[in-house]
PDB file of N, CA and C in Angstrom:
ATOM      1  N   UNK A   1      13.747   8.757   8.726  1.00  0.00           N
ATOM      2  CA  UNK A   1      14.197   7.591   9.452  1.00  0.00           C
ATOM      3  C   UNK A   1      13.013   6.748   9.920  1.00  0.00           C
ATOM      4  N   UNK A   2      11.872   7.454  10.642  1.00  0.00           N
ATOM      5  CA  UNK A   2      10.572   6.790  10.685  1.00  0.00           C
ATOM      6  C   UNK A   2      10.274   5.518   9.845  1.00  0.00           C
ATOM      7  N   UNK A   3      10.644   6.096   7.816  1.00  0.00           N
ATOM      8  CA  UNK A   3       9.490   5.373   7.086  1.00  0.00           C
ATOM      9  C   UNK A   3      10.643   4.044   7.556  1.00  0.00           C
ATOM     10  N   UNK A   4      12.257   4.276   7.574  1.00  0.00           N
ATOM     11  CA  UNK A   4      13.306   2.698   7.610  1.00  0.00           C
ATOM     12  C   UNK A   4      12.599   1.901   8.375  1.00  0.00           C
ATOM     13  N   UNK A   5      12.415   2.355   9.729  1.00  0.00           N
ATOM     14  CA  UNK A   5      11.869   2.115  10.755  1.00  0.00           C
ATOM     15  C   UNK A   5      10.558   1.286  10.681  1.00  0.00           C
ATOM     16  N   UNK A   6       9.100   1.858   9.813  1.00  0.00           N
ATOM     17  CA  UNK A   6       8.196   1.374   9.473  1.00  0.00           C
ATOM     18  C   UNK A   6       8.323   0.110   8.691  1.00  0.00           C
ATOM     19  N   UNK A   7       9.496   0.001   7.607  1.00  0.00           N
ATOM     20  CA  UNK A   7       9.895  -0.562   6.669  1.00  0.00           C
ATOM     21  C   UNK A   7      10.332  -2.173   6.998  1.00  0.00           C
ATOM     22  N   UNK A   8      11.184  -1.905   8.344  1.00  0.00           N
ATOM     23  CA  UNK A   8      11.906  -2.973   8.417  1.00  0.00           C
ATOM     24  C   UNK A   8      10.841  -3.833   9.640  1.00  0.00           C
ATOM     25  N   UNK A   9       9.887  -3.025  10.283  1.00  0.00           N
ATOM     26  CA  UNK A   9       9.117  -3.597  11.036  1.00  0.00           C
ATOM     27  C   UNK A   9       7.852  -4.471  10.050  1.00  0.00           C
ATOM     28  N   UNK A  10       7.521  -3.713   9.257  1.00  0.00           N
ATOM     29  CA  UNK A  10       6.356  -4.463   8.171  1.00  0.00           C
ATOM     30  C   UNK A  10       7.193  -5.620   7.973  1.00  0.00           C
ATOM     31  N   UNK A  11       8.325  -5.957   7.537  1.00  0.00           N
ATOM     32  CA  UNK A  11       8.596  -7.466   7.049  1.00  0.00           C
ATOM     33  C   UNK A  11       8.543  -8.113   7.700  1.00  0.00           C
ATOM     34  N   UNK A  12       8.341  -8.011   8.931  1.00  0.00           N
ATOM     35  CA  UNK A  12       8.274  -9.276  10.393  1.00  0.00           C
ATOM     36  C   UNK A  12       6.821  -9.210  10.384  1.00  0.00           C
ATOM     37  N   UNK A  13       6.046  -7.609  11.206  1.00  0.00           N
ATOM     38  CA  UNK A  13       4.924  -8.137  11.456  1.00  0.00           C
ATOM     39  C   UNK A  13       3.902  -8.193  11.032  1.00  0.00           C
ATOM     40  N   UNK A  14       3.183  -9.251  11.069  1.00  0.00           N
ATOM     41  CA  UNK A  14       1.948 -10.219  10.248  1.00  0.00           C
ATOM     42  C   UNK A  14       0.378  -8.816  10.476  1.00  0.00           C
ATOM     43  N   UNK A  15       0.330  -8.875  11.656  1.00  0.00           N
ATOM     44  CA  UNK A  15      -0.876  -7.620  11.790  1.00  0.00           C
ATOM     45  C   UNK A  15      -0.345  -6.107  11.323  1.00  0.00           C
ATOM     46  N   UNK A  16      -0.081  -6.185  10.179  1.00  0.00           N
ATOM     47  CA  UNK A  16       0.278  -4.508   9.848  1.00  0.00           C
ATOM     48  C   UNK A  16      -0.500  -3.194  10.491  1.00  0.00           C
ATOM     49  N   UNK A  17      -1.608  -3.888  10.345  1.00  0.00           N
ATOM     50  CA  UNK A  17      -2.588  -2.767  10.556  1.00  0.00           C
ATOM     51  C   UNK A  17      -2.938  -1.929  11.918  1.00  0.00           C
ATOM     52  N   UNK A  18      -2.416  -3.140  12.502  1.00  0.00           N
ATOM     53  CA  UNK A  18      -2.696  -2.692  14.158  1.00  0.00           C
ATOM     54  C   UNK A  18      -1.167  -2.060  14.703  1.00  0.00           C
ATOM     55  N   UNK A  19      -0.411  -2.036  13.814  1.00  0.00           N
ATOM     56  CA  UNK A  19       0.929  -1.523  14.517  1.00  0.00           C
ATOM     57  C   UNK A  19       1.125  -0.283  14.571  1.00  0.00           C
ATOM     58  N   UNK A  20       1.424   0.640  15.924  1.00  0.00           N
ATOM     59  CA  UNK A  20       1.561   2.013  16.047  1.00  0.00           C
ATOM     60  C   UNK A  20       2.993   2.214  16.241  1.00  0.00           C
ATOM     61  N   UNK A  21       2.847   3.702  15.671  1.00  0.00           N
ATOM     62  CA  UNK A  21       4.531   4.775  15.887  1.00  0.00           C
ATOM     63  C   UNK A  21       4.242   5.815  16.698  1.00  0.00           C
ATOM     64  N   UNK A  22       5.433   5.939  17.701  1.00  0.00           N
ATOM     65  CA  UNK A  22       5.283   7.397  18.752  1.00  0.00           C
ATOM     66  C   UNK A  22       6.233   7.820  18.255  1.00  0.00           C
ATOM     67  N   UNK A  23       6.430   8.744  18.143  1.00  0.00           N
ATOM     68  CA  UNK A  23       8.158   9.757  18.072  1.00  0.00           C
ATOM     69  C   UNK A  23       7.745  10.898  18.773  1.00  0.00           C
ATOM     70  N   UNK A  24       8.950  10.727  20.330  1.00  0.00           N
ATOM     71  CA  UNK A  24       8.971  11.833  20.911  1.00  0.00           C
ATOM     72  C   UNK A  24      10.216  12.444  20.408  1.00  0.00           C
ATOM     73  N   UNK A  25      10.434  13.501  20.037  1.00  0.00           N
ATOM     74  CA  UNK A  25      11.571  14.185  20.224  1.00  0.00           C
ATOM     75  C   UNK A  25      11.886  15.053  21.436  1.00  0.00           C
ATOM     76  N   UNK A  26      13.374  14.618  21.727  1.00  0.00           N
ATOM     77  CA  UNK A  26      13.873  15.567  22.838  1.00  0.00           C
ATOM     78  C   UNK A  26      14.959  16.401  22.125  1.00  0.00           C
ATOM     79  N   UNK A  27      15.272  16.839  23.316  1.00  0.00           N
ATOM     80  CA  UNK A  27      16.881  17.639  23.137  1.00  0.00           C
ATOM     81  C   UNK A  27      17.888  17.154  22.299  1.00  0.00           C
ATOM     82  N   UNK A  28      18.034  16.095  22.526  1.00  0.00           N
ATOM     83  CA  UNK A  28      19.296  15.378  21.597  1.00  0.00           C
ATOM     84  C   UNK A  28      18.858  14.009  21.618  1.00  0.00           C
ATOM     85  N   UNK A  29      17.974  13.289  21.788  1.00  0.00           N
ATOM     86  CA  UNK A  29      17.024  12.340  21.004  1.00  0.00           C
ATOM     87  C   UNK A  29      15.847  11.984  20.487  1.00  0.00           C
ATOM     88  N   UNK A  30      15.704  11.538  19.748  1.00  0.00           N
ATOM     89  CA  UNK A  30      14.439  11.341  18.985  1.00  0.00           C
ATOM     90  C   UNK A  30      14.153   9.929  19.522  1.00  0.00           C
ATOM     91  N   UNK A  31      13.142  10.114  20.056  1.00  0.00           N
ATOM     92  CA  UNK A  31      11.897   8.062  20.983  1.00  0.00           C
ATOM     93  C   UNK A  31      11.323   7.621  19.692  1.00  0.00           C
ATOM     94  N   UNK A  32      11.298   6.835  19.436  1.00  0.00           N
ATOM     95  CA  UNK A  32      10.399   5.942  18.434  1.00  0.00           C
ATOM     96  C   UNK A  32       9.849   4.791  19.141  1.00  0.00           C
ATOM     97  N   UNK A  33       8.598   4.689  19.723  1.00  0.00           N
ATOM     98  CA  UNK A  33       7.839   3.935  20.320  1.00  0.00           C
ATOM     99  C   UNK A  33       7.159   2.881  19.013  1.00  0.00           C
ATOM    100  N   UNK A  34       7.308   1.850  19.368  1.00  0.00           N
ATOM    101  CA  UNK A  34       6.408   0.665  18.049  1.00  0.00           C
ATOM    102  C   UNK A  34       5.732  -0.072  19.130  1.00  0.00           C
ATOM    103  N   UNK A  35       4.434   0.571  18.941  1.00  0.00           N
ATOM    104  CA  UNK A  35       3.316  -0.753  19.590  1.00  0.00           C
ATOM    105  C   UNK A  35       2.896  -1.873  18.946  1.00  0.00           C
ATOM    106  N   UNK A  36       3.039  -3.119  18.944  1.00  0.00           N
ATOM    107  CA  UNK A  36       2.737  -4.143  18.450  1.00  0.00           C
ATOM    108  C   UNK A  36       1.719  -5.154  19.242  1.00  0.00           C
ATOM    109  N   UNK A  37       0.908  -5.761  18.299  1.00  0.00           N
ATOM    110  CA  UNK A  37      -0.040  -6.719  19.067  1.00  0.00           C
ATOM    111  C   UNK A  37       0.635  -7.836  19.342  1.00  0.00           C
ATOM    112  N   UNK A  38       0.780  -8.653  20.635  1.00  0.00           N
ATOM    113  CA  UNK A  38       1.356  -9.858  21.504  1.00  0.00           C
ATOM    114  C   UNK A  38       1.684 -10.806  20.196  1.00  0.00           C
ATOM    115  N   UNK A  39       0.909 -10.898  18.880  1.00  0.00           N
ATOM    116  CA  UNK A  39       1.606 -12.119  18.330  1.00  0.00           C
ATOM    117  C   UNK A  39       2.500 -11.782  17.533  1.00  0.00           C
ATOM    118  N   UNK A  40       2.650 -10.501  17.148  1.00  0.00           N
ATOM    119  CA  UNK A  40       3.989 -10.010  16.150  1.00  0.00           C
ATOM    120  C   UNK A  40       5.137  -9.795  17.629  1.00  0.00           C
ATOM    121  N   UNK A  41       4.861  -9.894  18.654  1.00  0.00           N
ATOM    122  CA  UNK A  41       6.533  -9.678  19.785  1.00  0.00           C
ATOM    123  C   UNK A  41       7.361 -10.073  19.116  1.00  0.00           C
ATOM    124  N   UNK A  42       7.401 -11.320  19.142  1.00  0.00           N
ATOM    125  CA  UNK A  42       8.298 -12.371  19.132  1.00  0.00           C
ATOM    126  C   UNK A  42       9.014 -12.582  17.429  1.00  0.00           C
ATOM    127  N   UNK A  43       8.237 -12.002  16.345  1.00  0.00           N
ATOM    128  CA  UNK A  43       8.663 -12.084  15.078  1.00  0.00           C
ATOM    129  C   UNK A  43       9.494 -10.829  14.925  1.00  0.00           C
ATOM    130  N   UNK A  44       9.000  -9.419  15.342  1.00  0.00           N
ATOM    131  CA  UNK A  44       9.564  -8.689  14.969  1.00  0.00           C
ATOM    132  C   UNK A  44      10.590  -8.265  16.080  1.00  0.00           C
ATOM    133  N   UNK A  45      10.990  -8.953  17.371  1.00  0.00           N
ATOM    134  CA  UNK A  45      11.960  -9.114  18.146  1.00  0.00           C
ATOM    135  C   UNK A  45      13.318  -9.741  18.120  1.00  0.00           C
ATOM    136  N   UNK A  46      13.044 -11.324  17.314  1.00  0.00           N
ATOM    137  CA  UNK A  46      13.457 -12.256  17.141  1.00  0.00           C
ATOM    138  C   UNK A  46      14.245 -12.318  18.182  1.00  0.00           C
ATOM    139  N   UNK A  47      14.456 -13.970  17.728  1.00  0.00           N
ATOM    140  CA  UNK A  47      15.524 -14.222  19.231  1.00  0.00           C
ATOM    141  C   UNK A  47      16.434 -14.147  19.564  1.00  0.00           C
ATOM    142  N   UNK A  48      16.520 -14.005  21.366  1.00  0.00           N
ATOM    143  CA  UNK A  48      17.215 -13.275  21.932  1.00  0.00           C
ATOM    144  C   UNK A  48      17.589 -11.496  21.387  1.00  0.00           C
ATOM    145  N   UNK A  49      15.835 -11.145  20.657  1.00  0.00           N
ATOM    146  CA  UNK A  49      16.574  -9.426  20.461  1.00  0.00           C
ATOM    147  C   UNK A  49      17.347  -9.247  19.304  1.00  0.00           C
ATOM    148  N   UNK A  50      17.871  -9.965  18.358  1.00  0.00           N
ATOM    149  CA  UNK A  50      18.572  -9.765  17.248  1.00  0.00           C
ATOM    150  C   UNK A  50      17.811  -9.325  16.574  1.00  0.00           C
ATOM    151  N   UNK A  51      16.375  -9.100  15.631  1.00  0.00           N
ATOM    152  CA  UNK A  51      16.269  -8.741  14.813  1.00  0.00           C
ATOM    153  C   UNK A  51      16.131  -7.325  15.289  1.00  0.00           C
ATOM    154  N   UNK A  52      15.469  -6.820  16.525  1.00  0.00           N
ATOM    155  CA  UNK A  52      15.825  -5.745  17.167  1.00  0.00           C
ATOM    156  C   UNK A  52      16.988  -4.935  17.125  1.00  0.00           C
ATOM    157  N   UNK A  53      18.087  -5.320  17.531  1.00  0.00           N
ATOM    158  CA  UNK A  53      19.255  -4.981  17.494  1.00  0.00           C
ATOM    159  C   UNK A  53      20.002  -4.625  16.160  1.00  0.00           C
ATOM    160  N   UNK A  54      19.811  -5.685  15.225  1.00  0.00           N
ATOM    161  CA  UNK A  54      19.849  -5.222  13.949  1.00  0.00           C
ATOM    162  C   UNK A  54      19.013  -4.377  13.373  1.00  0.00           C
ATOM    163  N   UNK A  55      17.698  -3.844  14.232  1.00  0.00           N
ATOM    164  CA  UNK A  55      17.279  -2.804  13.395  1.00  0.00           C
ATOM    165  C   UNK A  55      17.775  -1.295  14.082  1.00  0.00           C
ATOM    166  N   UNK A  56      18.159  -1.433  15.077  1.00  0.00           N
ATOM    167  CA  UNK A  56      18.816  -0.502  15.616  1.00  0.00           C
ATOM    168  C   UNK A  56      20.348  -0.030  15.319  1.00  0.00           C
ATOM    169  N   UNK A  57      21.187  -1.182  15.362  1.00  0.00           N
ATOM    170  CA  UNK A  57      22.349  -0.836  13.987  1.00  0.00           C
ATOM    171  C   UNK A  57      22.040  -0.473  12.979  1.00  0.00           C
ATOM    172  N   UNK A  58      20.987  -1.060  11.593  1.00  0.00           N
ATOM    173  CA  UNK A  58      20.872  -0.357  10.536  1.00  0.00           C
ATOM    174  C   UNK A  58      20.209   1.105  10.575  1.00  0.00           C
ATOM    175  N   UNK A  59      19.470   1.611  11.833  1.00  0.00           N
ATOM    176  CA  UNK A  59      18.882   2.829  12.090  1.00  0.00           C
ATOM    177  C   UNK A  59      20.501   4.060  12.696  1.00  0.00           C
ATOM    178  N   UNK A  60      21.124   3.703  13.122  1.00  0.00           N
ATOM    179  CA  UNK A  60      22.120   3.733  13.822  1.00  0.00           C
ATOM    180  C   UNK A  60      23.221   4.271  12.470  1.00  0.00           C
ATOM    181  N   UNK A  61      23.446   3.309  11.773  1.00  0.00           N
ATOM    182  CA  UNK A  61      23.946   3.752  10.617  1.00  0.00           C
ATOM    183  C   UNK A  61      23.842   4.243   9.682  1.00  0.00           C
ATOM    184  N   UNK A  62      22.183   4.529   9.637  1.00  0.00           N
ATOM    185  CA  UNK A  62      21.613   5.698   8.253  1.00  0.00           C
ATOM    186  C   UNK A  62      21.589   7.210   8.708  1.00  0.00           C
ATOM    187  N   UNK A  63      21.936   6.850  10.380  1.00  0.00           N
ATOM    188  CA  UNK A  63      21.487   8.619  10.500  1.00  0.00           C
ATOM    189  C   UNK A  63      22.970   9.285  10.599  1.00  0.00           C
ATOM    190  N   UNK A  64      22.873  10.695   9.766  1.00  0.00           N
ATOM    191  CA  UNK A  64      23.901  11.621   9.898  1.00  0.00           C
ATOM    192  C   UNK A  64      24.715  11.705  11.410  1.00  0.00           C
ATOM    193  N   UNK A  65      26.034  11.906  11.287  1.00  0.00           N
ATOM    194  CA  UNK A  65      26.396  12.167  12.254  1.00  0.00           C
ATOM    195  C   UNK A  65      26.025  13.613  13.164  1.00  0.00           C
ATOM    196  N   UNK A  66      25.776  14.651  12.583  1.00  0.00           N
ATOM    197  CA  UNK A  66      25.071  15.895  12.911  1.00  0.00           C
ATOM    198  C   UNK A  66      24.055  15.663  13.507  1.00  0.00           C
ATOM    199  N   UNK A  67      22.819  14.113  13.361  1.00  0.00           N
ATOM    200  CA  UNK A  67      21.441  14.498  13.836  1.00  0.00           C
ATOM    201  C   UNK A  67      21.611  13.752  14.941  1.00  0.00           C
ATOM    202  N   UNK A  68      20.468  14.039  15.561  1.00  0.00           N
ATOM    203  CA  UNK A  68      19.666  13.642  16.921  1.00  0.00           C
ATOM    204  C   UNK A  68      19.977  11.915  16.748  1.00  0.00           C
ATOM    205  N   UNK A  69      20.213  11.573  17.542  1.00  0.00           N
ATOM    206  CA  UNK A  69      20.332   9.921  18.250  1.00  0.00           C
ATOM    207  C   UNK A  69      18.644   9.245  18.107  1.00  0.00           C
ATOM    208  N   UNK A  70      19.045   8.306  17.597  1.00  0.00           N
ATOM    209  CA  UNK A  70      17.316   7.712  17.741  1.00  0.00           C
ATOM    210  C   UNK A  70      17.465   6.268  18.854  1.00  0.00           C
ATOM    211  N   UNK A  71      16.227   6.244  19.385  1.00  0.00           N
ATOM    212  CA  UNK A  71      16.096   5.342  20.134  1.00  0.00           C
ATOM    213  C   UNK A  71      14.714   4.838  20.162  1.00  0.00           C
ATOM    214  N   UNK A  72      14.613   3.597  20.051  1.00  0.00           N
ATOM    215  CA  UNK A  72      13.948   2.533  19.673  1.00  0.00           C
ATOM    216  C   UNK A  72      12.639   1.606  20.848  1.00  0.00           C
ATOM    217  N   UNK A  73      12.058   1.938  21.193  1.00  0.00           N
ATOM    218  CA  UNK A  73      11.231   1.100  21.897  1.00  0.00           C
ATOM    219  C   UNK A  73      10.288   0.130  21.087  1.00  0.00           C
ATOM    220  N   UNK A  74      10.347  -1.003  22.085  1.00  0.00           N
ATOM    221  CA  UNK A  74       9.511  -2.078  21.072  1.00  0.00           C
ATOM    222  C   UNK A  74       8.176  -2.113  21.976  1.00  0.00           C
ATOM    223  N   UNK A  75       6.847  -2.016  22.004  1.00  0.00           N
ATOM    224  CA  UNK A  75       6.203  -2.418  23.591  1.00  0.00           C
ATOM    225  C   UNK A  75       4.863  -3.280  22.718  1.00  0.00           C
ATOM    226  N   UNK A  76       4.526  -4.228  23.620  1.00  0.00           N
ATOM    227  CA  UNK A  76       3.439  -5.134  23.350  1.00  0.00           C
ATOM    228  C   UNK A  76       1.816  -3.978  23.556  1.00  0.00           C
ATOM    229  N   UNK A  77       0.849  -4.178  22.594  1.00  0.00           N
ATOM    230  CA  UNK A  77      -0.392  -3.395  22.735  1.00  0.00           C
ATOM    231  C   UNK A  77      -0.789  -3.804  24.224  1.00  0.00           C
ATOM    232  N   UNK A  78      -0.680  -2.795  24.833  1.00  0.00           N
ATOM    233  CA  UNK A  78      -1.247  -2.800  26.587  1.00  0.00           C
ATOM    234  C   UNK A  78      -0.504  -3.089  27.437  1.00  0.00           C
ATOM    235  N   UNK A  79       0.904  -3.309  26.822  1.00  0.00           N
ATOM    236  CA  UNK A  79       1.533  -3.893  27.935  1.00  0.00           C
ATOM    237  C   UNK A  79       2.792  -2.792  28.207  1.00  0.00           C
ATOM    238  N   UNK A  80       4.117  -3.510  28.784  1.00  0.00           N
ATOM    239  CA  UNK A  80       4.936  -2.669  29.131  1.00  0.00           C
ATOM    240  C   UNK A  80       6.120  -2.810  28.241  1.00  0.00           C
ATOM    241  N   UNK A  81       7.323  -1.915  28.542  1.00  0.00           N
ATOM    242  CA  UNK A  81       8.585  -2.003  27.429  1.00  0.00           C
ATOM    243  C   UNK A  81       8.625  -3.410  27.658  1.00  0.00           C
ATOM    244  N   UNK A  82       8.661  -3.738  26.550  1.00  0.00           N
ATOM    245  CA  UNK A  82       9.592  -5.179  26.153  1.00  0.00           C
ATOM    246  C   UNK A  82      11.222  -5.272  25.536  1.00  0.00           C
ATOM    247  N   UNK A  83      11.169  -4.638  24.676  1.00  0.00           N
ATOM    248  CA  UNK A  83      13.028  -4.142  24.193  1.00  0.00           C
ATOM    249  C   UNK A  83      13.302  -2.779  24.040  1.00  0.00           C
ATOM    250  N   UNK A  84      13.924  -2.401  24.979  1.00  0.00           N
ATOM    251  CA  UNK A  84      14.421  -1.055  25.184  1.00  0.00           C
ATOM    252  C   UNK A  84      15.821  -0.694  25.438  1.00  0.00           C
ATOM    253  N   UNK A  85      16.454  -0.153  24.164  1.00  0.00           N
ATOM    254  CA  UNK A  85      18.055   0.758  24.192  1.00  0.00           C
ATOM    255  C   UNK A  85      18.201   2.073  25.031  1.00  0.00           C
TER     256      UNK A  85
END
């Protein structure tokens, strides 16, 4: 689910290189933290949160009903949550 995840974030943001993945796993969810540098926010957010949201429905809908729940953080490099489910 990671690489979807990696996948659908590369087509928005412009600094590939600088973009990080956390995955904490818990008990019954899996964190996926995406650090992004301040000028990809806003591309790979889109507005008002839709492209977000749609990546969280299409993440939402690839995973088995059996597995762990994923949840999605978006956060700016240094800064704080910016879009969080």
């Amino acid at each position: 689910m990671l690489d979807l995840i990696k996948y659908i974030v590369g087509q928005f943001a412009e600094d590939k290189e600088n973009v990080e993945y956390f995955v904490n796993e818990k008990e019954r969810v899996i964190e996926v933290t995406v650090v992004l540098s301040p000028s990809d926010m806003g591309k790979v957010i889109g507005k008002q949160g839709k492209i977000a949201k749609a990546m969280r429905t299409i993440v939402r809908s690839a995973t088995p009903a059996s597995s762990k729940r994923y949840v999605i953080e978006i956060r700016e490099r240094g800064g704080d949550v910016v879009d969080a489910e």
